[in-house]
Protein backbone atom coordinates (compact mmCIF):
# COMPACT_ATOMS: atom_id res chain seq x y z
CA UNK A 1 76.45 186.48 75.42
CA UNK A 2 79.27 186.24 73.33
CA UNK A 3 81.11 189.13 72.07
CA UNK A 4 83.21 189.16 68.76
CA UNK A 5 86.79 188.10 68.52
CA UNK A 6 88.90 191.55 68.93
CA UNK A 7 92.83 192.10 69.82
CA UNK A 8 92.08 194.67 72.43
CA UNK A 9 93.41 194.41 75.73
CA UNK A 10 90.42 195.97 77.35
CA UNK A 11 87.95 194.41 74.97
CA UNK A 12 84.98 192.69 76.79
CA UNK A 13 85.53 188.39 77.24
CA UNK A 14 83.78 185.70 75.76
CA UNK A 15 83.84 182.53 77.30
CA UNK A 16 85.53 180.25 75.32
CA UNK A 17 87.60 182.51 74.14
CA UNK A 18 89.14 181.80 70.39
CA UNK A 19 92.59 180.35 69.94
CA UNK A 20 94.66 182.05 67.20
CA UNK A 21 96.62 179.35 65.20
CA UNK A 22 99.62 181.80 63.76
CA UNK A 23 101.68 181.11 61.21
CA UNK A 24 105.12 182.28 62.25
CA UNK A 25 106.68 181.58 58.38
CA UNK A 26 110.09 180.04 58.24
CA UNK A 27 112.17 182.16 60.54
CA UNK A 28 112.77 185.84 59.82
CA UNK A 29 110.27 187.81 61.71
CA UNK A 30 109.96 190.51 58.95
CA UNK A 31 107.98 187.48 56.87
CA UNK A 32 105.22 188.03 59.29
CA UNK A 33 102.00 189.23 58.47
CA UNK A 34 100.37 192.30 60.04
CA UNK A 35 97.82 190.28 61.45
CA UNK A 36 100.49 188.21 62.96
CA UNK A 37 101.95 190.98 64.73
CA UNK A 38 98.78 192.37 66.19
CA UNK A 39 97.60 188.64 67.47
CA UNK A 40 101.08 188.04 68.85
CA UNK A 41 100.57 191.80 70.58
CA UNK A 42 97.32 190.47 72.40
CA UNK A 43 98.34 187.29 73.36
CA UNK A 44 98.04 185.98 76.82
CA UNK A 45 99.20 182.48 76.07
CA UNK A 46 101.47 181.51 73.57
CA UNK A 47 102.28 177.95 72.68
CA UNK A 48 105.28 178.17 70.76
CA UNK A 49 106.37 175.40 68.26
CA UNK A 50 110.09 174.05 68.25
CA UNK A 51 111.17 175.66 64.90
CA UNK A 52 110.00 178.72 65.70
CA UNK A 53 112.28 182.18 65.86
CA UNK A 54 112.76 182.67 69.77
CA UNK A 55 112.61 186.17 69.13
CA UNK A 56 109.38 186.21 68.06
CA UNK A 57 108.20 186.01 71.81
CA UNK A 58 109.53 189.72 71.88
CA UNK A 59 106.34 190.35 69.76
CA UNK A 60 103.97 188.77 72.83
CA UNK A 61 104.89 191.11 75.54
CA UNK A 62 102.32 190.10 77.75
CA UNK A 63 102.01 186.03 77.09
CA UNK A 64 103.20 183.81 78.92
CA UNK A 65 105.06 181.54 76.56
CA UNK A 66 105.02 177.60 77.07
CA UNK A 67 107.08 175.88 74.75
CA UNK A 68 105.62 172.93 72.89
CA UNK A 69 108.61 171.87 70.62
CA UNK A 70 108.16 169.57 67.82
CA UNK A 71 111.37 167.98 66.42
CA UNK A 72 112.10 164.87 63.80
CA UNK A 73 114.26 162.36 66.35
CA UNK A 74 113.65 164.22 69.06
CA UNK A 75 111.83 164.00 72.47
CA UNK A 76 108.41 165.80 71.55
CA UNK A 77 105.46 167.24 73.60
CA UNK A 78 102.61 164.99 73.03
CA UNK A 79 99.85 166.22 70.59
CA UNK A 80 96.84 165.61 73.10
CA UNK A 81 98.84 167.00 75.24
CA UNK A 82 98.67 170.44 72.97
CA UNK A 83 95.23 170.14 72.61
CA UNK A 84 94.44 169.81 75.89
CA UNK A 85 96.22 173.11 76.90
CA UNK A 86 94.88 175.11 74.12
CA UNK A 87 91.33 174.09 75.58
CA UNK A 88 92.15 174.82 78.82
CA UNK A 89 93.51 178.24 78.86
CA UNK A 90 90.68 178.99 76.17
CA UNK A 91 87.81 177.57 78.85
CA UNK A 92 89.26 180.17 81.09
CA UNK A 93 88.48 183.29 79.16
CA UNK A 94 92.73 184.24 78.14
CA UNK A 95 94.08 184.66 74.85
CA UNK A 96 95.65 181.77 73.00
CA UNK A 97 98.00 182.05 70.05
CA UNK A 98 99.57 178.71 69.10
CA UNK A 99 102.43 179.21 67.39
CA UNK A 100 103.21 176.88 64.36
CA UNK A 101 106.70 177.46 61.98
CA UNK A 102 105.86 177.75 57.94
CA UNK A 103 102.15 178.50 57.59
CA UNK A 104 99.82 176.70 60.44
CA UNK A 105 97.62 174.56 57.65
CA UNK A 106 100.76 172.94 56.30
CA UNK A 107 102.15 169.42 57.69
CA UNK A 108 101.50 171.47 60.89
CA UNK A 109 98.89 169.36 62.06
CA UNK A 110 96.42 172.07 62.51
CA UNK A 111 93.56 170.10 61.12
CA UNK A 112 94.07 167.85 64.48
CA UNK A 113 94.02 170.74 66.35
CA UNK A 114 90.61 172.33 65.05
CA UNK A 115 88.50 169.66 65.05
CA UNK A 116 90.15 168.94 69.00
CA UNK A 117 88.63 172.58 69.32
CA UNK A 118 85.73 173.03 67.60
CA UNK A 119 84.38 169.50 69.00
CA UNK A 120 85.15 171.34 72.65
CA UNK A 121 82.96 174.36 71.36
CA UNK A 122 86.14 176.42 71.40
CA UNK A 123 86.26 179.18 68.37
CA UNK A 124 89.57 178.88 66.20
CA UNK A 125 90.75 181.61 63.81
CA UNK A 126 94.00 181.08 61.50
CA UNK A 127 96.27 183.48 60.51
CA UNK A 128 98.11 182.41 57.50
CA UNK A 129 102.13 183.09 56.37
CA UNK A 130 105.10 181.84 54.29
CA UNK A 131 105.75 178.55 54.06
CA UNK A 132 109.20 177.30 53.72
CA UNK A 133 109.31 176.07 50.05
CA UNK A 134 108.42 179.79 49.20
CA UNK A 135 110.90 181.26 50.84
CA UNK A 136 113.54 178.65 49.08
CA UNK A 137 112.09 179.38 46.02
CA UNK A 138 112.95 182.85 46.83
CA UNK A 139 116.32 182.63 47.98
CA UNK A 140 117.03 180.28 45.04
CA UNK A 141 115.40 182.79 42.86
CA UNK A 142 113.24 180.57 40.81
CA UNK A 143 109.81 180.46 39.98
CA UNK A 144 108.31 177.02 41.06
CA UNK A 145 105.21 176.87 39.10
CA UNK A 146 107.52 178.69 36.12
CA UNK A 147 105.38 177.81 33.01
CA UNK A 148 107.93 176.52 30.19
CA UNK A 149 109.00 173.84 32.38
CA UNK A 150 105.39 172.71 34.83
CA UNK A 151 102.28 173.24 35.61
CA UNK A 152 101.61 173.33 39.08
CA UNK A 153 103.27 172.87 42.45
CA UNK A 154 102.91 169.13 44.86
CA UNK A 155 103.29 169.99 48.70
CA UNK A 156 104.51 166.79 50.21
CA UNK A 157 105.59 165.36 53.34
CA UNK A 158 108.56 162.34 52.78
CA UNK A 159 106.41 160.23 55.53
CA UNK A 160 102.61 159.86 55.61
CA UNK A 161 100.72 159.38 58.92
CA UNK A 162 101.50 155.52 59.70
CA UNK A 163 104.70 156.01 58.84
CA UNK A 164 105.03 154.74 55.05
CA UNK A 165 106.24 156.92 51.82
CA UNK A 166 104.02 158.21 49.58
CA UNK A 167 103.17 157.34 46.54
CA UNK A 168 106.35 158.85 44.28
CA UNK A 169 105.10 157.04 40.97
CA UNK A 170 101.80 159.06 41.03
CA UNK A 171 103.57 161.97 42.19
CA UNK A 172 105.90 162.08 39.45
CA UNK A 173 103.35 161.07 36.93
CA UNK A 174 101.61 165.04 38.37
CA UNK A 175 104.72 166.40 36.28
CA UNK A 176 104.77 169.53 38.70
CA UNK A 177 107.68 170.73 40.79
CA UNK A 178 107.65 168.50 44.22
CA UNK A 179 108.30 170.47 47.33
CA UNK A 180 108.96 167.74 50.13
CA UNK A 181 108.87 168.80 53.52
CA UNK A 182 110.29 167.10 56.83
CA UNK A 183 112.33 164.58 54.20
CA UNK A 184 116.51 165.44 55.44
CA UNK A 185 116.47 162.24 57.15
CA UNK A 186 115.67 160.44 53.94
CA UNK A 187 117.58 161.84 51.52
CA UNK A 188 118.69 158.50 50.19
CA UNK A 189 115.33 157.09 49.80
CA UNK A 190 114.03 159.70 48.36
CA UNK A 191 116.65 160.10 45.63
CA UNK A 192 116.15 156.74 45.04
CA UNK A 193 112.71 156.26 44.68
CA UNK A 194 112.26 159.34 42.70
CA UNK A 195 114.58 158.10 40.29
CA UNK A 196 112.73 155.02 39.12
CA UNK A 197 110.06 157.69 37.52
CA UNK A 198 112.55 160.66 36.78
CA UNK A 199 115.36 161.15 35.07
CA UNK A 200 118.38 161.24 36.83
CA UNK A 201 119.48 164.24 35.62
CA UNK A 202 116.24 166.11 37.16
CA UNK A 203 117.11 169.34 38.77
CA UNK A 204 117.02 169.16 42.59
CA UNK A 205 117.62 171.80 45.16
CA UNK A 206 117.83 171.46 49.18
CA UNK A 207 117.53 174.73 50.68
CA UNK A 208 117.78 174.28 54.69
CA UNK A 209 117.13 177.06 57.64
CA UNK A 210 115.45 179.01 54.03
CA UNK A 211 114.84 183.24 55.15
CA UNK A 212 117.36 183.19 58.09
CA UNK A 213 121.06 183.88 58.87
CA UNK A 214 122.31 180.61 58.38
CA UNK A 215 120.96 179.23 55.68
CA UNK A 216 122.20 177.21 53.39
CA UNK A 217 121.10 175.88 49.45
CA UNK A 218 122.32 173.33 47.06
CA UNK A 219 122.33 173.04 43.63
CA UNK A 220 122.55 169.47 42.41
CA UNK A 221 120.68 166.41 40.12
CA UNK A 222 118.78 163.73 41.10
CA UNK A 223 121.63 161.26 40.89
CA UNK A 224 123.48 163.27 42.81
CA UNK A 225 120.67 164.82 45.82
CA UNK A 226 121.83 161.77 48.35
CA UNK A 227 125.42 162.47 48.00
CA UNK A 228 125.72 166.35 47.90
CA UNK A 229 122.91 166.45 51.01
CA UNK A 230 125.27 164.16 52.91
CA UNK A 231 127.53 166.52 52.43
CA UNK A 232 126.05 168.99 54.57
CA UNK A 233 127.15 171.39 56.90
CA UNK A 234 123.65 171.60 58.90
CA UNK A 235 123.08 168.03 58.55
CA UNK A 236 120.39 168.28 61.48
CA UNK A 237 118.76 171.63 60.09
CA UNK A 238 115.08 171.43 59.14
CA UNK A 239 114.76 171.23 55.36
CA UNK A 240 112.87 171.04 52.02
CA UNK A 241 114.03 169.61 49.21
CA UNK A 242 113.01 170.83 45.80
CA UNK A 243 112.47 168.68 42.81
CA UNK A 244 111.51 169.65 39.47
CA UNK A 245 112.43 171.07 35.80
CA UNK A 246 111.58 175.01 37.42
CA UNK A 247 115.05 174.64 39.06
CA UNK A 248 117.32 174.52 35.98
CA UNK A 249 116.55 178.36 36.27
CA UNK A 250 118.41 178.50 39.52
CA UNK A 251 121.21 176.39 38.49
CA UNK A 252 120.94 178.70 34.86
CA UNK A 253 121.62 181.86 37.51
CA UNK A 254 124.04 180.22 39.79
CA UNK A 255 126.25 178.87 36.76
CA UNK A 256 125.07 180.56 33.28
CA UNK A 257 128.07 179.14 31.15
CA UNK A 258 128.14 175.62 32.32
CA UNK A 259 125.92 172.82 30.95
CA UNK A 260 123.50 171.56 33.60
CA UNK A 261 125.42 170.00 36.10
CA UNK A 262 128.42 169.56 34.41
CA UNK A 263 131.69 168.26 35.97
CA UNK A 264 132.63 171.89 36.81
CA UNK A 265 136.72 173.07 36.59
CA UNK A 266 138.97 172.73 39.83
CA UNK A 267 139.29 175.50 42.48
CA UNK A 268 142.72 176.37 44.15
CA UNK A 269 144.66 174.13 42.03
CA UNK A 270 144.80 171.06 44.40
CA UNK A 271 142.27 169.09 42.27
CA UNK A 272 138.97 170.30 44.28
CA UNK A 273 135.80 171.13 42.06
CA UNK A 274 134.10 174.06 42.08
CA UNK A 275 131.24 175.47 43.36
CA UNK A 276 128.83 178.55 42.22
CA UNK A 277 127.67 180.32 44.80
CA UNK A 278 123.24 181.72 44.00
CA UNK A 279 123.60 185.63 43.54
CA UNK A 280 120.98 186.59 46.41
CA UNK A 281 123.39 190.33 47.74
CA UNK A 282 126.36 191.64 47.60
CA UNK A 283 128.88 190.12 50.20
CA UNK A 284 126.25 187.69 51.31
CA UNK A 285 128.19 184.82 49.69
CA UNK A 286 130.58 182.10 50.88
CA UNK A 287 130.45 179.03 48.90
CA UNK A 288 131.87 175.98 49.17
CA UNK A 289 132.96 172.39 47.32
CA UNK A 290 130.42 170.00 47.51
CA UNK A 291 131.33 167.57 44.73
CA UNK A 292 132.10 167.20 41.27
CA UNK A 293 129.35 167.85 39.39
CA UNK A 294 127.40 169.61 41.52
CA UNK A 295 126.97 173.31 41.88
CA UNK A 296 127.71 172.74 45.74
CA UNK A 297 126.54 174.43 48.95
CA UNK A 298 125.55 178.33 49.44
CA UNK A 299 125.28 179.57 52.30
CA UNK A 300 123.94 183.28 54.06
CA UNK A 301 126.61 185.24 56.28
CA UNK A 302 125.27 186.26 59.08
């Protein structure tokens, strides 16, 4: 008989036990949901995703924690590979949390992993949390569904399954504000294409590492995203780029005198543009010159 899904230690087994699919949000630990915390407590197994916090195996006391890291360019653990351990330590009564950065049903490829799992008669349960455009739109302090300027919010990822784009013209033609995940890599072709159904003057933001110490965010245009991104100081930090009409309020915050992206005075008198820095705190700030033009690079102290 099987017994209902509980967090106790000391609760009695079923056999499969459920696996936990956790959203872990974008990096700091105090985005996580109560329900988070309390799986994460009664874990014995924790598959932990490559953009994860490390700290957050402080939460799992009692897992042991096998890294299954994930990575754009990288070396990766093979998918079936993941499935097949989820199954496995499931089959044998323990508690399984897999671990996933953002929230779990986003470009996370969860939907792999619970058809793997129900088709293996395993339960699944998902606990849901903050994806990364959210917390960008946070620390850029803009509304991205803000109503005088769209009407709805596009998740996208820059590469679809067999590796091709998507389709930009039909995403543009949505006239919401596009939130494109796992796209740093692409900057260029992104700008580009975007541009043959935008105007290049459309407001674009990159906010990378969004929620934790080091993050950074940039102000720019359209015409300008490929440049100003190059121009990175975490040019191999996970990403999302923001692109929409919502994020002349952000640029309205960051620079509230200056004409949208508007060649911007020099700094230090050696010829260097300026750069606004996004009020987020109080000695939070250090901003720096990221091109004419362009409202540049902030980024959080640690």
């Amino acid at each position: 008989m099987t017994t209902p899904a509980s967090n106790e230690p000391h609760a009695p087994r079923r056999i499969p036990e459920e696996v936990v699919l956790l959203s872990a949000g974008p990096g700091d630990l105090e985005l996580l949901t109560l329900k988070a915390v309390r799986a994460l407590q009664a874990a014995e197994v924790l598959l932990l995703d490559e953009l994860v916090n490390p700290q957050i195996v402080e939460l799992a006391a009692r897992a042991r924690v096998i890294r299954v890291g994930k990575r754009g360019g990288c070396r990766s653990t093979p998918q079936a590979f993941i499935c097949r351990l989820m199954r496995r330590y499931a089959m044998q009564g323990l508690r399984v949390v897999r671990v996933k950065g953002g929230d779990a049903l986003l470009f996370g490829r969860a939907g792999e992993e619970i058809a793997f799992l129900r088709d293996a008669g395993v339960p699944v349960r998902i606990v849901n949390g903050v994806s990364a455009a959210f917390a960008a739109a946070a620390s850029l302090g803009v509304s991205l569904t803000h109503r005088e300027h769209c009407h709805g919010l596009t998740f996208v990822t820059a590469h679809t399954a067999d590796h091709g784009e998507p389709d930009w013209k039909a995403l543009c033609a949505t006239g919401t504000t596009l939130a494109i995940y796992m796209g740093m890599g692409r900057v260029e072709s992104i700008a580009r294409a975007l541009m043959r159904h935008l105007p290049p003057d459309t407001p674009a933001a990159v906010v990378q590492s969004a929620s934790q110490p080091g993050e950074t965010r940039l102000l720019t245009s359209l015409q300008r995203l490929a440049r100003d991104a190059a121009d990175a100081r975490d040019a191999g930090s996970p990403g999302v780029i923001l692109v929409g009409a919502a994020l002349a309020e952000a640029q309205s915050a960051a620079e509230p005198t200056s004409p949208l992206l508007a060649p911007s005075p020099t700094c230090g008198g050696r010829g260097r543009p300026a750069c606004a820095a996004l009020p987020r705190g109080p000695s939070e700030r250090q901003a720096r010159c990221a091109g004419q033009g362009g409202l540049g690079w902030g980024r959080s102290s640690p």
